[in-house]
Protein backbone atom coordinates (compact mmCIF):
# COMPACT_ATOMS: atom_id res chain seq x y z
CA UNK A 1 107.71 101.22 70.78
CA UNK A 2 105.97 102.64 73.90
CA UNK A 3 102.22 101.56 74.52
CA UNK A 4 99.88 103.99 76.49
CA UNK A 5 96.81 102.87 77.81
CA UNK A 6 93.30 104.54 78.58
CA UNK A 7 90.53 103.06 80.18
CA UNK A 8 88.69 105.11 77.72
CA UNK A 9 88.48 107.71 74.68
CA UNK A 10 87.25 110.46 76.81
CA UNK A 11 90.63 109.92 78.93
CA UNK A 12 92.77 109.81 75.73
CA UNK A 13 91.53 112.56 73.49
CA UNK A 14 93.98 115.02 74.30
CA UNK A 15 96.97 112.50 73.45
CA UNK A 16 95.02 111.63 70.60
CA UNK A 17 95.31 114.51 68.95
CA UNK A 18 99.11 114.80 69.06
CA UNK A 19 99.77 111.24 67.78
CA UNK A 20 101.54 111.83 63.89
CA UNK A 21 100.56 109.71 61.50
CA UNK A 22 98.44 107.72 63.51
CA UNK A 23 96.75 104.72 61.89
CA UNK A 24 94.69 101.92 63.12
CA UNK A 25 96.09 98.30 64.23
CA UNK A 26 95.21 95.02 65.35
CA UNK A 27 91.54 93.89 66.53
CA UNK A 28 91.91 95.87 69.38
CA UNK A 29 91.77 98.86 67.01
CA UNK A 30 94.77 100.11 69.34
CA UNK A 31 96.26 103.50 67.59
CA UNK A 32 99.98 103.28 66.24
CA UNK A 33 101.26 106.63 65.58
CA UNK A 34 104.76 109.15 66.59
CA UNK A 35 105.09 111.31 69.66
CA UNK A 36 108.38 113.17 68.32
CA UNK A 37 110.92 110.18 66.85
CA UNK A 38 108.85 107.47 69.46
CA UNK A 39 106.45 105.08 67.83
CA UNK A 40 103.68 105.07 70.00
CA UNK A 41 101.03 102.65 70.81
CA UNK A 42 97.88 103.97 72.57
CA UNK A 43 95.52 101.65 73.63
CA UNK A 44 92.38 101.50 75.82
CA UNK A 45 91.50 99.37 78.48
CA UNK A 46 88.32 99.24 79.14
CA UNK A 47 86.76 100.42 82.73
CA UNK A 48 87.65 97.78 85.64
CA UNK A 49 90.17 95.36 86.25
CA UNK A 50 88.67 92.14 84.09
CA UNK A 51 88.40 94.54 81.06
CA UNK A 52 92.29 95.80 81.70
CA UNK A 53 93.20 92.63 82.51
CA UNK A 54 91.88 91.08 79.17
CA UNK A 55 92.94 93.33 77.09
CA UNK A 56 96.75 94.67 78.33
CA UNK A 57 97.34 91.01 78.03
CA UNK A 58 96.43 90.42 74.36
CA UNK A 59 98.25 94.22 73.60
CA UNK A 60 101.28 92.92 75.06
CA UNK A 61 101.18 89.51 73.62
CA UNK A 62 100.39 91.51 70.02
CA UNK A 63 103.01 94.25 70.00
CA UNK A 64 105.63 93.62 72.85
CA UNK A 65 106.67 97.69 73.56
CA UNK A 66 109.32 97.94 75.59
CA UNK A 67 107.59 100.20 77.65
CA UNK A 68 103.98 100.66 78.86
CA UNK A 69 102.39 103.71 80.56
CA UNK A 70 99.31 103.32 82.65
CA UNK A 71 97.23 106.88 82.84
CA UNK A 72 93.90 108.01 83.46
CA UNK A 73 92.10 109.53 86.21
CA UNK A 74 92.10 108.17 89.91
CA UNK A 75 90.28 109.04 93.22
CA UNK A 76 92.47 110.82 95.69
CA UNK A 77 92.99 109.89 98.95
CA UNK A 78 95.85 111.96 100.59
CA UNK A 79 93.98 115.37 101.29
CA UNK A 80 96.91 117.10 100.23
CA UNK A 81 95.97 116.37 96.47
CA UNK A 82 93.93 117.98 94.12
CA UNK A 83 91.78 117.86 91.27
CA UNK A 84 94.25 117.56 88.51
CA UNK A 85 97.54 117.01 91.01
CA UNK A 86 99.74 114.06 89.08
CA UNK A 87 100.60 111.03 91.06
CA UNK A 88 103.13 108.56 90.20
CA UNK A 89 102.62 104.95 91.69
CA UNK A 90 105.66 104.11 93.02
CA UNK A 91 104.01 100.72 94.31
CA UNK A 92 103.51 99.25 90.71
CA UNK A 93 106.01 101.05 87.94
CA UNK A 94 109.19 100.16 87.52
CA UNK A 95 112.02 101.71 89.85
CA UNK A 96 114.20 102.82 86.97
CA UNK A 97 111.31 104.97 85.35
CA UNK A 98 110.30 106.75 88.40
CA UNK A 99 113.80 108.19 89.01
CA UNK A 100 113.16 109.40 85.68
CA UNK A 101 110.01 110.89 86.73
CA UNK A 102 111.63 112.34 89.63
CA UNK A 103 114.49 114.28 87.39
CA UNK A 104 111.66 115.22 85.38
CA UNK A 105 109.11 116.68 87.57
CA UNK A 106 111.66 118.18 90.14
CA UNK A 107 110.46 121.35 91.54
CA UNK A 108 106.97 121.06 90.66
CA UNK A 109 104.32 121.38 93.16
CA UNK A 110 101.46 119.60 91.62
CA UNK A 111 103.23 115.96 91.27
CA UNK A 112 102.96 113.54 93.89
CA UNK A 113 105.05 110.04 94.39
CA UNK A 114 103.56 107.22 96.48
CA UNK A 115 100.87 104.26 96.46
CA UNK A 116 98.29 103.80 93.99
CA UNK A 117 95.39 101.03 95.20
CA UNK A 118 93.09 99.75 92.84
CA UNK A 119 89.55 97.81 93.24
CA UNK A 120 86.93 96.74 91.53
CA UNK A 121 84.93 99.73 92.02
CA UNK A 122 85.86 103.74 92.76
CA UNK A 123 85.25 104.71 96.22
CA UNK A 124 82.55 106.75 96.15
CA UNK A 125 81.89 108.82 99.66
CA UNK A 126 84.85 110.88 101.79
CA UNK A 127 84.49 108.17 104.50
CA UNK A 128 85.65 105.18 102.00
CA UNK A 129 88.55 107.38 101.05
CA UNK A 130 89.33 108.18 104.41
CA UNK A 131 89.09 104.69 105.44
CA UNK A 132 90.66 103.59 103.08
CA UNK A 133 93.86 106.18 102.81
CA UNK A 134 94.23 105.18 107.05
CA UNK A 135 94.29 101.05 105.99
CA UNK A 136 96.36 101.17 102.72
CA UNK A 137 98.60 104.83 103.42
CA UNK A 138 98.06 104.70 99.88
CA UNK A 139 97.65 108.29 97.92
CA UNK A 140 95.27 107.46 95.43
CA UNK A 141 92.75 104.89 94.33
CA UNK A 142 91.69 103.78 90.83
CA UNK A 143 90.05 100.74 88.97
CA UNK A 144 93.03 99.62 86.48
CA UNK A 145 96.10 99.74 87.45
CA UNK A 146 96.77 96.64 89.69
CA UNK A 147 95.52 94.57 86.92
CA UNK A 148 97.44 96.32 84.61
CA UNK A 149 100.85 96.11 86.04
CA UNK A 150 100.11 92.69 86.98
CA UNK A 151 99.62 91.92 82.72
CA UNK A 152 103.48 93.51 82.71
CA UNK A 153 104.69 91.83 85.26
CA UNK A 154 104.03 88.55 83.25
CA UNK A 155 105.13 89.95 80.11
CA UNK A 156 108.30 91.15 81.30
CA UNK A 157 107.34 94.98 79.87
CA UNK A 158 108.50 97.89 82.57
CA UNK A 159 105.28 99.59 83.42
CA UNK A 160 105.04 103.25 84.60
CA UNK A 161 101.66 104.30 86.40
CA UNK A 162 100.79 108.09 86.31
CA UNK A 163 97.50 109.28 87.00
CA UNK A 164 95.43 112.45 87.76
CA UNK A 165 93.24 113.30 90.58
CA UNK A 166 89.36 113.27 89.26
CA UNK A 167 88.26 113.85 92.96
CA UNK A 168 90.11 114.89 95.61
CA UNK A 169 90.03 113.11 99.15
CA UNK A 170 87.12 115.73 100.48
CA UNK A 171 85.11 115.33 97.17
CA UNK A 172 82.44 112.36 96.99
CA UNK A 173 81.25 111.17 93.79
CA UNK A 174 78.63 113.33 92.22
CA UNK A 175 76.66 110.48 91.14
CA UNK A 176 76.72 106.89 92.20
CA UNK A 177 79.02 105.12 90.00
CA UNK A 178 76.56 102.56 88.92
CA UNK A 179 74.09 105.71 87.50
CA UNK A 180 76.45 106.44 84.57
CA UNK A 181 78.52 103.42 83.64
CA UNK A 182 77.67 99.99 82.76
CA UNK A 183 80.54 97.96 83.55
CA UNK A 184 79.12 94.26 82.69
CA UNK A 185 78.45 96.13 79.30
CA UNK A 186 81.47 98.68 79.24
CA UNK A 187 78.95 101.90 78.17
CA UNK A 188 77.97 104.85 79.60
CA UNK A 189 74.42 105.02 80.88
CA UNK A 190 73.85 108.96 79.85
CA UNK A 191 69.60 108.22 80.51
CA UNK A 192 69.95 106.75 83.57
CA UNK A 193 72.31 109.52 84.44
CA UNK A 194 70.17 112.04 83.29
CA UNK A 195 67.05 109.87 85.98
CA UNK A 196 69.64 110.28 88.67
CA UNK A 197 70.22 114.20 87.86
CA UNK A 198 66.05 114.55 87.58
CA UNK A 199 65.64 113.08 90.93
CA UNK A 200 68.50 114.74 92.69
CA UNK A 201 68.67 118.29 91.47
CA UNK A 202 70.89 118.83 94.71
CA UNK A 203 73.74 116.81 92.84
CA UNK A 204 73.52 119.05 89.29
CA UNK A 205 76.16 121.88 90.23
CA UNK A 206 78.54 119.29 91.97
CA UNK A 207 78.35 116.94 88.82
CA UNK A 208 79.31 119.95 86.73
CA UNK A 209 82.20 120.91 88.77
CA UNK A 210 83.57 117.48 88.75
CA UNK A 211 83.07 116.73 84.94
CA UNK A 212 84.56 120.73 84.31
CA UNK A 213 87.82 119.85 87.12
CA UNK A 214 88.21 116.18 84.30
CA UNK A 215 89.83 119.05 81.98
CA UNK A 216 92.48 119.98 83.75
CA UNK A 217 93.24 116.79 85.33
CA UNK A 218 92.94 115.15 81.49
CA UNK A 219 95.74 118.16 80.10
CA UNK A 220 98.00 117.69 83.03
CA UNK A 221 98.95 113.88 82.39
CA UNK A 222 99.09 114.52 78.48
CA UNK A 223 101.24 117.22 79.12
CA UNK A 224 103.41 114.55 81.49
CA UNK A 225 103.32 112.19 78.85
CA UNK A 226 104.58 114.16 75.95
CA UNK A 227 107.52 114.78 78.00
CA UNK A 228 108.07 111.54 79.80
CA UNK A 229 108.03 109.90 76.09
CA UNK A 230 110.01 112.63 74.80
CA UNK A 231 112.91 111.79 77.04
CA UNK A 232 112.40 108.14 77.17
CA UNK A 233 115.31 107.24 74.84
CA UNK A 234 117.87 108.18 77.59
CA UNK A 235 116.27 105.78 80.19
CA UNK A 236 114.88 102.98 77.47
């Protein structure tokens, strides 16, 4: 079995859809299902390290895959990538499974191999990413990840991290993080977000653009994940 996790549904749905004979499991209400001949887990997080941290734990303890594949979206820092670019974290997953990667993304432009950071919260503004790409050299930056491949780690499960690009490096958030998610209470805030958008009409067309760019950056690590799983078996 290979588990894939999701901080949330709107980052899975795409995957969703192509899982056979999916059925619900566990009190996690994880999804068991078939990508091909693969049994496949998905799972979701939650947003934020505590949440991942939480809950990759009790997956793992639950189901022991002997794989698990972090995705989602991440922030980019390296201007060189953009909105729906692939990185792999070479920092966190498992040595063996980015070679794979490698053979498997060879020749294609929009794939990128380096450091993934996580913290608590996304950077926000062009100046944290920038300071943040010159202290870390790191490529990207997302919420999960760290937690998440320290959960493996402990478990002994490989881990391969893959995300896309939400926002490029010269891209600040639309809206203030804290305007459309509540993280103590893991929900989206869609009044308050619709306050923000009231009171700063300025921010309307970029918040379109990003939520419109999620698309493309949501298809591009499905369509990685179909074939990383797909050819799985020769690197298991």
């Amino acid at each position: 079995m290979i588990a894939v996790t999701f901080a949330l549904p709107q980052e899975s749905r795409d995957f969703r859809h192509l899982l056979r004979q999916a059925r619900t499991v566990g009190p996690g209400r994880s999804l068991l299902g078939n990508v091909g001949p693969e049994e496949v887990l998905l799972a979701h997080t939650g947003v934020g390290p505590v949440a991942a941290a939480e809950h990759v734990a009790a997956l793992l303890a639950a189901h022991r895959p002997r794989l698990l594949l972090s995705t989602g979206f991440a922030g980019g820092l390296d201007p060189r990538l953009a909105t729906g670019d692939l990185l792999i974290a070479t920092n966190v997953s498992a040595p063996a499974l980015v070679a794979q990667c490698r053979a498997l993304l060879a020749g294609e432009g929009h794939a990128s191999f380096g450091a993934l950071i996580s913290q608590p919260l996304p950077a926000e503004s062009v100046a944290e990413k920038t300071a943040l790409a010159r202290a870390t050299g790191a490529l990207g930056v997302d919420m999960e990840t760290a937690a998440i491949a320290a959960a493996g780690a402990r478990a002994g499960v490989p881990l391969l991290a893959v995300r896309a690009i939400s926002d490029s490096a010269r891209e600040p958030l639309p809206v203030p993080f804290a305007e459309w998610f509540d993280l103590a209470a893991q929900r989206p805030r869609p009044l308050a977000l619709v306050r923000y958008l009231a009171h700063h009409r300025a921010q309307i067309s970029p918040f379109v653009r990003f939520v419109r760019g999620l698309t493309p950056a949501r298809r591009a690590f499905t369509r990685f994940l179909v074939r990383f799983i797909s050819a799985a078996p020769s690197c298991s």
